[in-house]
Each structure stands twice: as structure tokens, then as C-alpha cells.
C-alpha atoms as a PDB file:
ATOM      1  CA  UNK A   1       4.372  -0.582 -18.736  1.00  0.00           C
ATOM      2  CA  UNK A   2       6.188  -3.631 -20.508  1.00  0.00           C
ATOM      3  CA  UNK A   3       5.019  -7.426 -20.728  1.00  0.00           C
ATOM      4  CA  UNK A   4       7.471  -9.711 -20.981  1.00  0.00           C
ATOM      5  CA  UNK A   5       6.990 -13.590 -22.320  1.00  0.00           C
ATOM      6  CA  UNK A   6       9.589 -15.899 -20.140  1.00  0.00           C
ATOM      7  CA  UNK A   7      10.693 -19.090 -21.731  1.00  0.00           C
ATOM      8  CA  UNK A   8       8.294 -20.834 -19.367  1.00  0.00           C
ATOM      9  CA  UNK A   9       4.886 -19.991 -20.520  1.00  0.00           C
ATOM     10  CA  UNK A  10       4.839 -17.305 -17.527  1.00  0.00           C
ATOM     11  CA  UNK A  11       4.912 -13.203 -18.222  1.00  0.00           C
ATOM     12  CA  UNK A  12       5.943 -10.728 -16.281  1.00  0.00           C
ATOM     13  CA  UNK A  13       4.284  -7.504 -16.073  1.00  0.00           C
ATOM     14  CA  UNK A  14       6.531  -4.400 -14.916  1.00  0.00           C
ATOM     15  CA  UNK A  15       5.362  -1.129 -14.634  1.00  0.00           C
ATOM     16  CA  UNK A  16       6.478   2.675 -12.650  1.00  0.00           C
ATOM     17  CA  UNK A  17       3.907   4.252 -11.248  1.00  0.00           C
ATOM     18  CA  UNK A  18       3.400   8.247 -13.165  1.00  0.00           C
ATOM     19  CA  UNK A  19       1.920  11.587 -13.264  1.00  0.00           C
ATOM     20  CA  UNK A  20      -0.359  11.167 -16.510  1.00  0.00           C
ATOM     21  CA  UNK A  21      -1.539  14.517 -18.305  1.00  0.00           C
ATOM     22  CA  UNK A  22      -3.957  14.733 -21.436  1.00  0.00           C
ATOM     23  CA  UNK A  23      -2.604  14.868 -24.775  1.00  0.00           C
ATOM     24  CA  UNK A  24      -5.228  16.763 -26.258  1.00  0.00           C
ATOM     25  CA  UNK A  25      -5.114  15.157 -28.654  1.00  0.00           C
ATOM     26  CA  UNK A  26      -8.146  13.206 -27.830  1.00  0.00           C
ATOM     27  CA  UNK A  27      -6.463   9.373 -27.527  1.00  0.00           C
ATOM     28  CA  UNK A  28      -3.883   9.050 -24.867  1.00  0.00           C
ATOM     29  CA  UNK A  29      -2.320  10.630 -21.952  1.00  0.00           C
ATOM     30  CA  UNK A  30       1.713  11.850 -21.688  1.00  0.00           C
ATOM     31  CA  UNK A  31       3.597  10.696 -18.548  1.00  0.00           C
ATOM     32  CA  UNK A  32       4.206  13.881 -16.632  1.00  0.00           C
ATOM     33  CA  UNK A  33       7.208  12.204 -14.126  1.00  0.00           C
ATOM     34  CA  UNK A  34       7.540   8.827 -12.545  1.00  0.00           C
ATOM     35  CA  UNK A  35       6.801   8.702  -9.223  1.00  0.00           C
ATOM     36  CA  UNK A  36       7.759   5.859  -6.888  1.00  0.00           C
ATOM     37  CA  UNK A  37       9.911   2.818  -7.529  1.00  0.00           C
ATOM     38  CA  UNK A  38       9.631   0.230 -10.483  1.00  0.00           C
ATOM     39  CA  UNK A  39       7.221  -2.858  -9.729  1.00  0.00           C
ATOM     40  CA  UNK A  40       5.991  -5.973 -11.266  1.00  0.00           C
ATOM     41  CA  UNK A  41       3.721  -8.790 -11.267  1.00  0.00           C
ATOM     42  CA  UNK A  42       4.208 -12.387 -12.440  1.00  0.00           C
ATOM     43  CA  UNK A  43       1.573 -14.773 -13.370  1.00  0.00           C
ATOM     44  CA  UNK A  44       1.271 -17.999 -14.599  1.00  0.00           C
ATOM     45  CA  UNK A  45      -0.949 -19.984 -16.964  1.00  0.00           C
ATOM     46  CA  UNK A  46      -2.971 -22.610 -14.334  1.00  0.00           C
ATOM     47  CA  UNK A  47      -6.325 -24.377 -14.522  1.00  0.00           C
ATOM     48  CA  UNK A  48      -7.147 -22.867 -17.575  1.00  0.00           C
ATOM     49  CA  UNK A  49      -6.808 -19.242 -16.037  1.00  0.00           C
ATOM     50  CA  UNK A  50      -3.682 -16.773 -15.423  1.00  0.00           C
ATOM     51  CA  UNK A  51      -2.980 -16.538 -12.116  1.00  0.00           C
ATOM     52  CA  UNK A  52      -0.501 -13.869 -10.038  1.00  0.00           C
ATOM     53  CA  UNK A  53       2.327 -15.833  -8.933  1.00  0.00           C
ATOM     54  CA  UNK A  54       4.541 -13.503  -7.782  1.00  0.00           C
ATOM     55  CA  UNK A  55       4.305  -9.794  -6.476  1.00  0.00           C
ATOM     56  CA  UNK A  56       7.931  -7.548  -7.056  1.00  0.00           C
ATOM     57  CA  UNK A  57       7.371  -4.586  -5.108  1.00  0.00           C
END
């Protein structure tokens, strides 16, 4: 996953959807292998809430 800030107030969210698998160590999870293509999701600040603007998949 990665957020991005753009210059207009906006941010992008992109992300690849995975096979997760424990860590064992108690406080995350290890991406087994990407499956799928890259997507993302852009939102907007508007009427005091963040909105999805625009869907990249």
C-alpha cells in the first residue's frame, strides 16, 4: 500500500492485492505473492469529508 499527497489537496491511495502469512512474530503479516493487478483510489477533501473521486482499476 502507498498514499500519495498530490499538489492539490487530493491523495491517492494505490495498493496490489497479496497472499498475507503470519509473522509470528505476533505484530504483522509478510506478503506471501501479489496476486492480481495494481489499483488505486483517489479522493478528495469536500464538505468537510474525504470523498472517493476516482476508482483506477
Amino acid at each position: 500500500m502507498k498514499f500519495e499527497d498530490l499538489p492539490d489537496g487530493s491523495f491517492k491511495f494505490t495498493y496490489q492485492p497479496a497472499i498475507l502469512r503470519d509473522d509470528d512474530e505476533g505484530d504483522g503479516w509478510t506478503v506471501e505473492r501479489h496476486i492480481g493487478k495494481p489499483a488505486a483510489y483517489l479522493f478528495a477533501w469536500r464538505s468537510g469529508c474525504w470523498q472517493l473521486t476516482q476508482d483506477f482499476r
